[in-house]
C-alpha atoms as a PDB file:
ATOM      1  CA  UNK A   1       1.795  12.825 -15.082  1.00  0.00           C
ATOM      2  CA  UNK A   2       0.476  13.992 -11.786  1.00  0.00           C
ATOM      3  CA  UNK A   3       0.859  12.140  -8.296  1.00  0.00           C
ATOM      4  CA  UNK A   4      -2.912  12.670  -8.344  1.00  0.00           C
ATOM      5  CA  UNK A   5      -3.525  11.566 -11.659  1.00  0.00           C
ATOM      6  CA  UNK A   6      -1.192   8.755 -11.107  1.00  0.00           C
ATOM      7  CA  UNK A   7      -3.514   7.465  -7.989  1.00  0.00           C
ATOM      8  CA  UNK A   8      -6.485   7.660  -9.838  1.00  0.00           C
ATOM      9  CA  UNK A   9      -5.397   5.657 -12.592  1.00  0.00           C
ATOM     10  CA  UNK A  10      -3.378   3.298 -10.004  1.00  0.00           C
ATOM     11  CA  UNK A  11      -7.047   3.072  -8.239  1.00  0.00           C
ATOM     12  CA  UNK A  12      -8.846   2.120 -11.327  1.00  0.00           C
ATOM     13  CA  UNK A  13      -6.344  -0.608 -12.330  1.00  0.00           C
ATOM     14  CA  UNK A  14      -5.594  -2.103  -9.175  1.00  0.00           C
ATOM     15  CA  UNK A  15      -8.180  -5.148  -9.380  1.00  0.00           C
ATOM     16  CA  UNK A  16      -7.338  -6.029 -13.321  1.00  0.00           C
ATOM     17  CA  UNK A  17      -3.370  -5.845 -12.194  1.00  0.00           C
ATOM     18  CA  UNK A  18      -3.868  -8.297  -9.497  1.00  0.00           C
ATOM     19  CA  UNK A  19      -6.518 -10.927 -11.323  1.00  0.00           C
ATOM     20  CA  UNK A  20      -3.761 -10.875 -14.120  1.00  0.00           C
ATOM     21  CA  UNK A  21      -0.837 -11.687 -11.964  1.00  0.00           C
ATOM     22  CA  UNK A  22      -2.989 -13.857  -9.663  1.00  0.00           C
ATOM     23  CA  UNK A  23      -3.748 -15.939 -13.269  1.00  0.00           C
ATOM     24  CA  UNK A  24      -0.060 -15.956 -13.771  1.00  0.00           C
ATOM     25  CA  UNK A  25       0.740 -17.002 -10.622  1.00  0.00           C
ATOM     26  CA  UNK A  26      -1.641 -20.045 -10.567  1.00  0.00           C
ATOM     27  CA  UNK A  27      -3.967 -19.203  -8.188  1.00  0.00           C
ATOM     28  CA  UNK A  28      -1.302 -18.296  -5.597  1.00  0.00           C
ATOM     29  CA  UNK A  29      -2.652 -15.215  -3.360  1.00  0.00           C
ATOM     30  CA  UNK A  30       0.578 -14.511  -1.556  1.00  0.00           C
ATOM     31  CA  UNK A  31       2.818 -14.665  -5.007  1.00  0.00           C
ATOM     32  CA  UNK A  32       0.423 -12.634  -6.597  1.00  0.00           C
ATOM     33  CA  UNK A  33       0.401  -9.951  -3.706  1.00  0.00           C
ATOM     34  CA  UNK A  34       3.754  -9.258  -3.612  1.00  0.00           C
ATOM     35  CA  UNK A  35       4.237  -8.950  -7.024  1.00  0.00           C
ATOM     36  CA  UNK A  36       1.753  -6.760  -7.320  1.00  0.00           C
ATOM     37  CA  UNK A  37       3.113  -4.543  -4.249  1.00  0.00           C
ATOM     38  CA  UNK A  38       6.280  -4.637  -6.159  1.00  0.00           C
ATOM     39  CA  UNK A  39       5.014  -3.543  -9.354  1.00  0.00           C
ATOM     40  CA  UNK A  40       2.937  -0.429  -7.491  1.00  0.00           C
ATOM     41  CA  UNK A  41       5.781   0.388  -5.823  1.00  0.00           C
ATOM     42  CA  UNK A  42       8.105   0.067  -8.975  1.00  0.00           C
ATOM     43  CA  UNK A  43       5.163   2.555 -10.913  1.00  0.00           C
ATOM     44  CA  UNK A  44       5.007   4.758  -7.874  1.00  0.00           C
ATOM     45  CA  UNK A  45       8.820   5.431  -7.898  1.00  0.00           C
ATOM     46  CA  UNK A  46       8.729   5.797 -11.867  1.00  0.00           C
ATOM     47  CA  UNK A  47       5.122   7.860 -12.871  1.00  0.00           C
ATOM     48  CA  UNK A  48       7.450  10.714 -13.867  1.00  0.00           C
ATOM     49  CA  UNK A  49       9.114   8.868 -16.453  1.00  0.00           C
ATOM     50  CA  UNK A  50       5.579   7.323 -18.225  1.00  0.00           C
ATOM     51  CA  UNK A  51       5.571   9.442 -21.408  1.00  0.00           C
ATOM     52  CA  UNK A  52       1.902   8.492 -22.666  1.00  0.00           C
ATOM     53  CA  UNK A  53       3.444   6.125 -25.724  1.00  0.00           C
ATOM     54  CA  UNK A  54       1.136   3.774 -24.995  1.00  0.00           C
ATOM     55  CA  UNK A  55      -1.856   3.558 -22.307  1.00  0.00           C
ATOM     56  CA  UNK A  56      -1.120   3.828 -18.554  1.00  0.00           C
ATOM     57  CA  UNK A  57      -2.516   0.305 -18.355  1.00  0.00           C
ATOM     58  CA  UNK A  58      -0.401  -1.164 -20.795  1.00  0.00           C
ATOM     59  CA  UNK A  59       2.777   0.576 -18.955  1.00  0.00           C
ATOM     60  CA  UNK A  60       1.753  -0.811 -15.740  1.00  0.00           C
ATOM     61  CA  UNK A  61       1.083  -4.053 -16.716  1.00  0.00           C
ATOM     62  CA  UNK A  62       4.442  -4.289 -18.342  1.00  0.00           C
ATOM     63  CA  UNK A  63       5.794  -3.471 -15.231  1.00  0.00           C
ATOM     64  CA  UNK A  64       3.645  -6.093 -13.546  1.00  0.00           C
ATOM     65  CA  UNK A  65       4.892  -8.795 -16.059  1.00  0.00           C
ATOM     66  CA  UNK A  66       8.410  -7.563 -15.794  1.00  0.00           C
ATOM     67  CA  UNK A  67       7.958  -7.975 -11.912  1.00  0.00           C
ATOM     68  CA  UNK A  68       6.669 -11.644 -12.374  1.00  0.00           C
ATOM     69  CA  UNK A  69       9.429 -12.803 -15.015  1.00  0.00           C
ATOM     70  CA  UNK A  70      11.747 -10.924 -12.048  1.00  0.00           C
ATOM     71  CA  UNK A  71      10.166 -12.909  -9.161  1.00  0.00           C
ATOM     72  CA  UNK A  72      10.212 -16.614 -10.941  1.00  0.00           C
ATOM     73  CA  UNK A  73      13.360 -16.019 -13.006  1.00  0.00           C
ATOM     74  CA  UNK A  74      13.406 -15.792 -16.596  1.00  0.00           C
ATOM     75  CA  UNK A  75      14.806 -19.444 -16.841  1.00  0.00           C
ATOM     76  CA  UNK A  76      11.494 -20.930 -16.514  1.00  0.00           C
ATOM     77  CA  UNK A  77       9.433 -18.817 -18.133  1.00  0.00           C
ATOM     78  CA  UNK A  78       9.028 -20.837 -21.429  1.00  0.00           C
ATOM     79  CA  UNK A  79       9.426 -24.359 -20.719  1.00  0.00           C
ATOM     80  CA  UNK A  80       7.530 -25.512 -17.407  1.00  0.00           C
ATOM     81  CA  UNK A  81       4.131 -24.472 -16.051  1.00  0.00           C
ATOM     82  CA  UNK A  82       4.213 -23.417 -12.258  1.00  0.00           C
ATOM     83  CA  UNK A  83       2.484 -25.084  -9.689  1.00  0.00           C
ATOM     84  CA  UNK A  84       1.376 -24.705  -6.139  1.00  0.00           C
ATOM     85  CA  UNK A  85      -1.699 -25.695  -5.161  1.00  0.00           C
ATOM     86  CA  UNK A  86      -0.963 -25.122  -1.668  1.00  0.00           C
ATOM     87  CA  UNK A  87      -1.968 -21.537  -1.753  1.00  0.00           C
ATOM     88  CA  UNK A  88      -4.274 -21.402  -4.643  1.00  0.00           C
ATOM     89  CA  UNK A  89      -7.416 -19.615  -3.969  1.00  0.00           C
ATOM     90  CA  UNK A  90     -10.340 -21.645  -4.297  1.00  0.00           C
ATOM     91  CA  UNK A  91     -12.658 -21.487  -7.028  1.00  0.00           C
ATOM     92  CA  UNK A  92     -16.409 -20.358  -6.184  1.00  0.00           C
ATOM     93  CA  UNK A  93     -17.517 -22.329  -8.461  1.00  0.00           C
ATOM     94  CA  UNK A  94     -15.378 -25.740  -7.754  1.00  0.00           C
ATOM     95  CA  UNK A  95     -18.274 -27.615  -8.523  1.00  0.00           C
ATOM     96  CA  UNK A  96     -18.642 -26.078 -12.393  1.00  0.00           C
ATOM     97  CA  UNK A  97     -16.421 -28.864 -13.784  1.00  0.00           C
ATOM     98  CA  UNK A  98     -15.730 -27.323 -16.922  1.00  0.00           C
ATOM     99  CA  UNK A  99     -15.027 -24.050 -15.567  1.00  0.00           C
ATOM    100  CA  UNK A 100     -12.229 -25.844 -13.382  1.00  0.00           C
ATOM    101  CA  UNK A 101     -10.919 -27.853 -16.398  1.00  0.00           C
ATOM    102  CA  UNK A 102     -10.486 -24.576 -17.987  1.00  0.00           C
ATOM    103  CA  UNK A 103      -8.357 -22.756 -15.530  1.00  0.00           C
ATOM    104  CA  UNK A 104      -6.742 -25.908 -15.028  1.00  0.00           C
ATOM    105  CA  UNK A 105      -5.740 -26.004 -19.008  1.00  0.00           C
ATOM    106  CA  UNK A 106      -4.636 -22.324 -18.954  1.00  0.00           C
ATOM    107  CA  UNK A 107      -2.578 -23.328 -15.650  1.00  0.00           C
ATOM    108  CA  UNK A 108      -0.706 -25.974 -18.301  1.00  0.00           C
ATOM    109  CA  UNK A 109      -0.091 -23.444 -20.537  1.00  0.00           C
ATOM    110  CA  UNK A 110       3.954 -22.479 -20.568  1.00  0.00           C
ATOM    111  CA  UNK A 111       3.829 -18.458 -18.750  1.00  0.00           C
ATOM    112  CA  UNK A 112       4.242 -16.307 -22.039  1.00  0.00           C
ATOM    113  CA  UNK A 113       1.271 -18.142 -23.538  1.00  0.00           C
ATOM    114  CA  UNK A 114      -0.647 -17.560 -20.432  1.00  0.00           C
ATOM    115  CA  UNK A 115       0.006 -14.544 -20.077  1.00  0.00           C
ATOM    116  CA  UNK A 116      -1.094 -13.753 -23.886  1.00  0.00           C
ATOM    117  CA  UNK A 117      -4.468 -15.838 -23.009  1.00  0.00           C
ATOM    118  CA  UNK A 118      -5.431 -13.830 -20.162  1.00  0.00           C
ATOM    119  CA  UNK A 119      -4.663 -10.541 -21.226  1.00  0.00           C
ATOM    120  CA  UNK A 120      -6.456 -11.019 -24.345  1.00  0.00           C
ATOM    121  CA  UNK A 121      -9.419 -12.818 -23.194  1.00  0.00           C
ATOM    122  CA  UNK A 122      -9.807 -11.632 -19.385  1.00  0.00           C
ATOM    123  CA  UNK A 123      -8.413  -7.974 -20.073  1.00  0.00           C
ATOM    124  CA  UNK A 124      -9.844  -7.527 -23.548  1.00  0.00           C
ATOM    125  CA  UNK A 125      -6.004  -6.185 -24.547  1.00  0.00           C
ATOM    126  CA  UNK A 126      -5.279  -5.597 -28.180  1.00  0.00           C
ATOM    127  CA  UNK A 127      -2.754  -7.832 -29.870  1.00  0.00           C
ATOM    128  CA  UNK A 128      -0.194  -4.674 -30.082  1.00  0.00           C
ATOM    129  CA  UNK A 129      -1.022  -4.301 -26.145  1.00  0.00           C
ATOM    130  CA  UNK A 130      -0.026  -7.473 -25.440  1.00  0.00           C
ATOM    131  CA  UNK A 131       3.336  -6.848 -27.460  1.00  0.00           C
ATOM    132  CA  UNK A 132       4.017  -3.803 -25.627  1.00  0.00           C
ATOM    133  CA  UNK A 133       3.421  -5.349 -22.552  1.00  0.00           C
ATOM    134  CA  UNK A 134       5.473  -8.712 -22.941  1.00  0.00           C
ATOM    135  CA  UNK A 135       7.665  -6.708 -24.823  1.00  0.00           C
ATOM    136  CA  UNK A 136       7.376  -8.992 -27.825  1.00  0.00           C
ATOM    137  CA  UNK A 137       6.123  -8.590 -31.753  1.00  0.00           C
ATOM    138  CA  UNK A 138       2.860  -8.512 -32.347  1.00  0.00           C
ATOM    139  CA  UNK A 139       2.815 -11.467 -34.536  1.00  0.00           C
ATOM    140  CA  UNK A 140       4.770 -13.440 -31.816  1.00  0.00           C
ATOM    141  CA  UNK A 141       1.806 -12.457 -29.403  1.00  0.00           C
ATOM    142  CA  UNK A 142      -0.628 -14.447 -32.306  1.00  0.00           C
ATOM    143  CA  UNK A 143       1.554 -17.306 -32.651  1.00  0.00           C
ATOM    144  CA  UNK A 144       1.000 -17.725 -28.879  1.00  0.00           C
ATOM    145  CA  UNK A 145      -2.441 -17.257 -29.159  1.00  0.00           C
ATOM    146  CA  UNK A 146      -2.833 -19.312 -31.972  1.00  0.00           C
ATOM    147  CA  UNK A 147      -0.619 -21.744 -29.749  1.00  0.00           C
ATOM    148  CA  UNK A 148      -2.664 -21.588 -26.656  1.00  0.00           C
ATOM    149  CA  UNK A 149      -5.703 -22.303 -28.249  1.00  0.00           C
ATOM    150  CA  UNK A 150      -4.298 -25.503 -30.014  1.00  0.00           C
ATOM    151  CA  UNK A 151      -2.710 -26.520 -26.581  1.00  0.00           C
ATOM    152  CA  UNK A 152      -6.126 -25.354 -24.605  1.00  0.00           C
ATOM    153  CA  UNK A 153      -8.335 -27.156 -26.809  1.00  0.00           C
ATOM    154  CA  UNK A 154      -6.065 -30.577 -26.726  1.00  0.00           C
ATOM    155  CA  UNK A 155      -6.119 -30.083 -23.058  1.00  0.00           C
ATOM    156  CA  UNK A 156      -9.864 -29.786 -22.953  1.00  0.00           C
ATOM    157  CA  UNK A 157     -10.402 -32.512 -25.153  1.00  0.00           C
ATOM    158  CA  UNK A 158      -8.417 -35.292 -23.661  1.00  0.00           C
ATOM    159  CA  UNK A 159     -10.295 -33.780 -19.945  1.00  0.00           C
ATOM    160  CA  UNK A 160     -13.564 -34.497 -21.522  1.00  0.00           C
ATOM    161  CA  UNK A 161     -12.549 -38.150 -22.669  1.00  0.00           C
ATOM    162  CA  UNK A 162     -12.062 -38.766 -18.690  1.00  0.00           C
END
């Protein structure tokens, strides 16, 4: 790959990298940033080595998600949702109460579910995307799915009961 083939594809996937880690990141700008700064920088230092096995968006985001299981430490990952509403961003549409009862499920979700949720839904990634960038099976990526879904829709309910 080129340097300037590299920036055009960096240019084109800029936006998507950063809603996905912002998502991951709970709504926190600053967290997001500099992972995403770190993950450019990371694919910036590495285009050379991308051999085209898969789609330059699914090698950067793997970097990206790499860069976020880096930055929060992989001892978390599974078991507790992060949370800092200190810095979250807020929502345009604060008012739309369902809209902020859904972000605020998917926030609940543990980070490898979330991450399958929002690359799936909000990216429109392929199930063997997804695997290649969490570096996970396939059918591991639909069990969280499948997962996220029960967990959203529990979530949901019990909001609506309120």
């Amino acid at each position: 790959m080129t340097r300037e083939r590299f920036i055009a594809e960096i240019s084109t996937l800029q936006e998507p990298l950063r809603r996905f880690l912002l998502g991951m990141c709970h709504g926190d700008v600053f967290m997001a940033d500099d992972i995403a700064q770190d993950t450019l920088l990371k694919a910036y230092l590495h285009y050379g080595t991308f051999q085209g096995r898969s789609s330059f968006s699914t090698w950067l985001f793997r970097i990206g998600y790499s860069c976020f299981c880096d930055h929060i430490g992989k001892r978390i990952l599974d078991t507790e949702p992060l949370t800092d509403k200190e810095n979250q961003i807020p929502s345009e549409d604060d008012h739309d109460r369902d809209r902020g009862a859904l972000y605020a499920a998917i926030d609940g979700l543990s980070a490898s579910e979330k991450a399958a949720v929002l690359l799936f839904y909000m990216e429109d990634y392929s199930t063997k995307e997804i695997s290649d960038v969490l570096g996970i099976p396939s059918v591991t990526v639909r069990s969280h799915l499948h997962r996220a879904r029960r967990h959203l829709k529990k979530i949901l309910e019990n909001y609506g009961e309120r």
